[in-house]
Protein backbone atom coordinates (compact mmCIF):
# COMPACT_ATOMS: atom_id res chain seq x y z
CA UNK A 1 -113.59 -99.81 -13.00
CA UNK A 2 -111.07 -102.54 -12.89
CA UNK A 3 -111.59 -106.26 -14.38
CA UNK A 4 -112.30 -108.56 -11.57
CA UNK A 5 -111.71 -112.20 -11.98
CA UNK A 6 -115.20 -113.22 -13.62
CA UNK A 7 -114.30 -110.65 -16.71
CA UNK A 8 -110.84 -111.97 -16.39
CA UNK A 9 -112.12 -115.45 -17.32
CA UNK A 10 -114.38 -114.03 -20.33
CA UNK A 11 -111.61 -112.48 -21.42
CA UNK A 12 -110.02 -116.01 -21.79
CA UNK A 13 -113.10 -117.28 -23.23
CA UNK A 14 -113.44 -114.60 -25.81
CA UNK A 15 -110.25 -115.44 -26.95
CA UNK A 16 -110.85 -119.47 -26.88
CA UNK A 17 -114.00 -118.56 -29.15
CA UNK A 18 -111.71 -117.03 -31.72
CA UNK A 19 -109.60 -119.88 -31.63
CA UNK A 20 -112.63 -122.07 -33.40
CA UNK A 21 -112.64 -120.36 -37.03
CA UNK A 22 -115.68 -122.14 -37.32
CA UNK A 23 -117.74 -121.29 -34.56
CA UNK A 24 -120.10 -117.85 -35.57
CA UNK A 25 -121.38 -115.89 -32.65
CA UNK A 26 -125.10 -116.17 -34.26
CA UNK A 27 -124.92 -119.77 -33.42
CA UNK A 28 -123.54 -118.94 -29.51
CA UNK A 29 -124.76 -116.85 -27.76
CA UNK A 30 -122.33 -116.27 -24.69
CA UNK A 31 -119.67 -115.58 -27.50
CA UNK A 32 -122.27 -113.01 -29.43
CA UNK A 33 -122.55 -111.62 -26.15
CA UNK A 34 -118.40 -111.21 -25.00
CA UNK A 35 -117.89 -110.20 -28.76
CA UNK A 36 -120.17 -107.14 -28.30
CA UNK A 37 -118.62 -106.42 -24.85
CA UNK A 38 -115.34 -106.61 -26.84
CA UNK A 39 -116.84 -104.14 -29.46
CA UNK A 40 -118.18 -101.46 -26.58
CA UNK A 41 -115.76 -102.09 -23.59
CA UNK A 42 -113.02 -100.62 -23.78
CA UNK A 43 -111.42 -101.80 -20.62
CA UNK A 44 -112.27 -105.60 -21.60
CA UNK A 45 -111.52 -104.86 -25.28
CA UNK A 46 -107.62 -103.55 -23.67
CA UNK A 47 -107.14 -106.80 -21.66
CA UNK A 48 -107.62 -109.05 -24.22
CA UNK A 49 -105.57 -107.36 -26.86
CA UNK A 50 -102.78 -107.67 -23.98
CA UNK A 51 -103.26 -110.83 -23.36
CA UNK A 52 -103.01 -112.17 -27.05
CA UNK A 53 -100.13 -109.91 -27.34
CA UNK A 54 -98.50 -111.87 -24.74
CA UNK A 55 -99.62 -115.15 -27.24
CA UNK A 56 -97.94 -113.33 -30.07
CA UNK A 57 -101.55 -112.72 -31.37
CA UNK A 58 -103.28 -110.05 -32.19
CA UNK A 59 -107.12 -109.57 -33.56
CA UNK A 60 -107.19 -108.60 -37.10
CA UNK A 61 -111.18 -108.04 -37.24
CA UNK A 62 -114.54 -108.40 -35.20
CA UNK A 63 -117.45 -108.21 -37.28
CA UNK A 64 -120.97 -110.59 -37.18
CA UNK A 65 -118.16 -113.30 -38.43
CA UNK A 66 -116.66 -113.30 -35.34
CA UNK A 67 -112.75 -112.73 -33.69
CA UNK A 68 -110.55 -113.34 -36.06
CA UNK A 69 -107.26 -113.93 -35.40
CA UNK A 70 -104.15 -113.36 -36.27
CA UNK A 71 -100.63 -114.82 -34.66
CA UNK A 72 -96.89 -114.27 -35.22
CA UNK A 73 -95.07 -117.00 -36.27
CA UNK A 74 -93.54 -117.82 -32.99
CA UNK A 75 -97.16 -117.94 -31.57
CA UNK A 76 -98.14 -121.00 -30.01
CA UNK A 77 -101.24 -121.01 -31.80
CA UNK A 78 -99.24 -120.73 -35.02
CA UNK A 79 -100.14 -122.66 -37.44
CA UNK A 80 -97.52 -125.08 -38.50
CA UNK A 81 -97.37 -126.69 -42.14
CA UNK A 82 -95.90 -129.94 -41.01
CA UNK A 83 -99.25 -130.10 -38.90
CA UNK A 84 -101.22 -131.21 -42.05
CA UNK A 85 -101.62 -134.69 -42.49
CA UNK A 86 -99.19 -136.69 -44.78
CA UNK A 87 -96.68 -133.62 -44.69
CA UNK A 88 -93.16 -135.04 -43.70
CA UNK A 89 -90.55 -134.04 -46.34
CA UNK A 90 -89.65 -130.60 -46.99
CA UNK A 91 -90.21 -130.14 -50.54
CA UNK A 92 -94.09 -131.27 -49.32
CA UNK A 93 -93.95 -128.03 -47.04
CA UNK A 94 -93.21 -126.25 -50.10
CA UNK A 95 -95.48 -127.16 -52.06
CA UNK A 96 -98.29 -125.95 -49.54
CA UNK A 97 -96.80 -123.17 -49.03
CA UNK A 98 -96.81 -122.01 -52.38
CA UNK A 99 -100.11 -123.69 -53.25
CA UNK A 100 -101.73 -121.85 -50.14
CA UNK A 101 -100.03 -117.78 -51.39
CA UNK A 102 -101.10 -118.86 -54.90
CA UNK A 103 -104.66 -119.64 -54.12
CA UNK A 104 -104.53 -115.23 -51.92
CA UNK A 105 -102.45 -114.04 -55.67
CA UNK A 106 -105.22 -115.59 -57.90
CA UNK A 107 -108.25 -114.07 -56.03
CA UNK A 108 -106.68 -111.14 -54.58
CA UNK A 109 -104.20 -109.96 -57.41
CA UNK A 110 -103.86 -106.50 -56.02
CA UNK A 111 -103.22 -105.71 -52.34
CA UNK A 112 -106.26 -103.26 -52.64
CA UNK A 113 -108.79 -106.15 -53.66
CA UNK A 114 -108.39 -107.58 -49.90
CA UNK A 115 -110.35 -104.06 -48.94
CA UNK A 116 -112.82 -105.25 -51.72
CA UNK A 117 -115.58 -107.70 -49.63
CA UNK A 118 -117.33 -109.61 -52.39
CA UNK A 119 -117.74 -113.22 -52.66
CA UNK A 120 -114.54 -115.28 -54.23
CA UNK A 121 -114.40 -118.51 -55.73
CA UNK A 122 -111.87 -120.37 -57.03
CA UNK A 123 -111.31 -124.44 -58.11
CA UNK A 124 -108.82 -127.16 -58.23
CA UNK A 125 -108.32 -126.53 -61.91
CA UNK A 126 -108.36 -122.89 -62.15
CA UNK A 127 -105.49 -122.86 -58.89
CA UNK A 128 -103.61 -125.48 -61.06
CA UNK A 129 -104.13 -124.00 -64.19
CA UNK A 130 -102.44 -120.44 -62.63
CA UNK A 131 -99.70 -122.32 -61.04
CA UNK A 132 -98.83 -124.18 -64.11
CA UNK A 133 -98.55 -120.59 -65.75
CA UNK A 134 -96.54 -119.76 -63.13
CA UNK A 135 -93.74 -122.40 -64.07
CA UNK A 136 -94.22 -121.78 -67.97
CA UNK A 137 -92.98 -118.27 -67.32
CA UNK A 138 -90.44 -118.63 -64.70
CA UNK A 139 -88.95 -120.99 -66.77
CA UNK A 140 -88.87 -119.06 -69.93
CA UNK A 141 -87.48 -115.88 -67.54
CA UNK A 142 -85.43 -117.52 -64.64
CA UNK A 143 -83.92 -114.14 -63.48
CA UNK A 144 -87.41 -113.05 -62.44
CA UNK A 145 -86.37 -115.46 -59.17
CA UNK A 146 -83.25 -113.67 -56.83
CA UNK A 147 -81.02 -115.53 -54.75
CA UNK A 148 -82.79 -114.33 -51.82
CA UNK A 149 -85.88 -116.75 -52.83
CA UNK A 150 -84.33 -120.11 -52.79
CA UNK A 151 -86.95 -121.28 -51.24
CA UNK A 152 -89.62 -120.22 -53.67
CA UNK A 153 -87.22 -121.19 -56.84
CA UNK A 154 -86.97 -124.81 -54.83
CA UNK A 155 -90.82 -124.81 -54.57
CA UNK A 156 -92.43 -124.09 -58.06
CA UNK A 157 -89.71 -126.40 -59.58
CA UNK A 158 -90.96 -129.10 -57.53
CA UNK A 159 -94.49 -128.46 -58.55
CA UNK A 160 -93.26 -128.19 -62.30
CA UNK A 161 -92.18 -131.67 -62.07
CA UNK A 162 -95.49 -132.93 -60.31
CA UNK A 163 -97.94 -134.97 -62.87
CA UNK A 164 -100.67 -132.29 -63.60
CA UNK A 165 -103.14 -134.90 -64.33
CA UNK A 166 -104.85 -137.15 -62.24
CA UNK A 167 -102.72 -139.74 -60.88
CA UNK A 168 -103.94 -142.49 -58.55
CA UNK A 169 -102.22 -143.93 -55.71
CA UNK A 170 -100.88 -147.43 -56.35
CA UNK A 171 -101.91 -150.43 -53.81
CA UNK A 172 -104.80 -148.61 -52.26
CA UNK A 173 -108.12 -149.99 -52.30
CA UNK A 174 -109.90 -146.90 -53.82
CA UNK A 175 -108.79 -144.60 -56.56
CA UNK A 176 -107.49 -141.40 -55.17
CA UNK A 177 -105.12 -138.59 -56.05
CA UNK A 178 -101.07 -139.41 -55.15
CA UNK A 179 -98.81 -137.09 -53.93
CA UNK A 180 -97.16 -137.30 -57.68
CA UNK A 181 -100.02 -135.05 -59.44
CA UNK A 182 -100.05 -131.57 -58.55
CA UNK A 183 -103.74 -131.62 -57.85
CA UNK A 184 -103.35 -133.52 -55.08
CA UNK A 185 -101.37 -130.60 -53.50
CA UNK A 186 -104.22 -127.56 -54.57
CA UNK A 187 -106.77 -129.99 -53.64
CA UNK A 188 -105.05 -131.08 -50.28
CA UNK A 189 -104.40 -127.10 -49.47
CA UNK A 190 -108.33 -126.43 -50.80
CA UNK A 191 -109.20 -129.03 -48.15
CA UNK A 192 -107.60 -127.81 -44.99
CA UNK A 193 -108.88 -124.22 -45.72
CA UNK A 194 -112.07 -125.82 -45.34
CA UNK A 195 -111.54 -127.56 -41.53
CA UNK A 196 -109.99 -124.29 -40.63
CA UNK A 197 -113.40 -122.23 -41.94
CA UNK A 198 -111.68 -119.82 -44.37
CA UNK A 199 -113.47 -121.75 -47.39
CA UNK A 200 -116.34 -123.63 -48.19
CA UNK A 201 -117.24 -126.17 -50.91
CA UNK A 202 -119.37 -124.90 -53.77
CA UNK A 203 -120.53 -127.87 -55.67
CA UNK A 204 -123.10 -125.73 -58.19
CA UNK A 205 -120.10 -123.62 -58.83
CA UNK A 206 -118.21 -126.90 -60.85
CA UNK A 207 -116.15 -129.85 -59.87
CA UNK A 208 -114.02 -128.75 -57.14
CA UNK A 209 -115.04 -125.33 -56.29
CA UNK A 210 -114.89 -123.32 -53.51
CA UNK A 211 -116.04 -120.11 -52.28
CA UNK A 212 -113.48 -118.11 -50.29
CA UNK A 213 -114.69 -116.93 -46.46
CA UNK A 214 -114.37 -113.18 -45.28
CA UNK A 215 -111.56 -114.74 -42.82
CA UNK A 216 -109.97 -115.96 -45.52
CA UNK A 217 -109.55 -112.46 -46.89
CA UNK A 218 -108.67 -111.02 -43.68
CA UNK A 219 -106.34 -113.36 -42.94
CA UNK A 220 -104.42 -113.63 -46.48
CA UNK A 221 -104.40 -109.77 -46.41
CA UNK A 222 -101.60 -110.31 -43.99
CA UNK A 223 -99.65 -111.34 -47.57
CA UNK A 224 -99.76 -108.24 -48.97
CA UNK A 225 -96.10 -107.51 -48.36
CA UNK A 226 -94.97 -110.54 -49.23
CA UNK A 227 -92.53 -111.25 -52.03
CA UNK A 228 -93.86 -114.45 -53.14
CA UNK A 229 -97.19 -113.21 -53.00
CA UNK A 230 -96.35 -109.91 -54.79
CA UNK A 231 -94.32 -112.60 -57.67
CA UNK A 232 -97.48 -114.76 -57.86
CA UNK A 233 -100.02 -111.58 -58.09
CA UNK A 234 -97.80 -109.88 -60.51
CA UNK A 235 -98.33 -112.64 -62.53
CA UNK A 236 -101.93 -113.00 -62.17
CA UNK A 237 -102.17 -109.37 -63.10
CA UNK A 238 -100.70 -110.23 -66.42
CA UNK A 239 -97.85 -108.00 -65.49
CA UNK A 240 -93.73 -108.09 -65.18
CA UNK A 241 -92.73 -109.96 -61.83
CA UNK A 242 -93.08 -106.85 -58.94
């Protein structure tokens, strides 16, 4: 039976749903509802796979979490580094760049632990801590880097040079991190992952912890063939760059 206009519309709200990372279909009910229509239809489930195709977006799962999504980078739903806040130069876009890949190499260090569902957590220090390591042996073995990764080579330089201590902003009314310290960076990435529901704060866990969200893993699993991810998790593995 073909779509008429009224499933034509869900389809578009289905896929507006999956645009709020946040939102769970527990708490919604209409979106519960399309989500299992999207799960047992397969006529509806066709037309809006086509129609985020035509987005350059695809759906990477649909469990009791909800649609979540995935999008090429010339998507206009991409996400775009420079839209974080206070991100202007491009040695910033580096750095959360390779802050965000480091944070997927430290808890998922093989591409087979994004198949493995249990509950991550990581912290400011510990991403900090691993990134710092990162730059210790990259200096001490510069060839591990090709020319192909300029960009990479250009990016944990910059965060070598970053104050890994605290570092407070000068003029401002209340003591905060500045863009100087490296912490600022992990803590700044940490932050975002948080507004865009891959992470959550988990304050009995330490100072600055989070716990990572199953669209977090579903998402970073789109890293696995990566080569600054596979770099980072070699590294985290204790092993030889891959």
């Amino acid at each position: 039976m073909a779509l008429n206009q009224r499933d034509l519309a869900d389809v578009g709200v289905l896929i507006g749903y999956g645009l709020r990372p946040k939102l769970r279909p527990g708490a919604d009910s209409e979106y519960r509802a399309l989500l299992g229509r999207y799960r047992t239809d397969s006529e509806f489930r066709n037309a809006v796979d086509s129609v985020l195709d035509g987005l350059d977006a695809q759906v990477l799962s649909e469990s009791d979490l909800g649609l979540v999504l995935g999008v090429r980078r010339e998507s206009v739903f991409a996400f775009r580094i420079s839209d974080l806040p206070n991100v202007t130069r491009v040695t910033d876009r580096l750095l959360i760049g390779l802050v965000s890949v480091a944070v997927a190499a430290f808890a998922f260090p093989a591409p087979a632990d994004f198949d493995d569902d249990r509950v991550h957590w990581v912290s400011v220090e510990e991403i900090e801590r691993f990134l710092r390591e990162v730059c210790e042996r990259l200096k001490q073995s510069p060839e591990l880097v090709t020319r192909e990764e300029e960009s990479f080579e250009e990016a944990w330089r910059t965060y070598d040079r970053l104050s890994p201590g605290y570092k407070a902003d000068k003029g401002k009314g209340k003591a905060r991190r500045s863009p100087a310290s490296s912490p600022y960076w992990v803590a700044s990435v940490l932050t975002w992952m948080v507004d865009q529901g891959l992470a959550r704060p988990a304050p009995a866990r330490g100072p600055e912890a989070y716990q990572l969200l199953e669209r977090f893993r579903i998402q970073a699993r789109e890293l696995a063939g990566n080569a600054t991810y596979a770099m980072l998790a070699s590294m985290r593995r204790g092993e030889g760059a891959a």
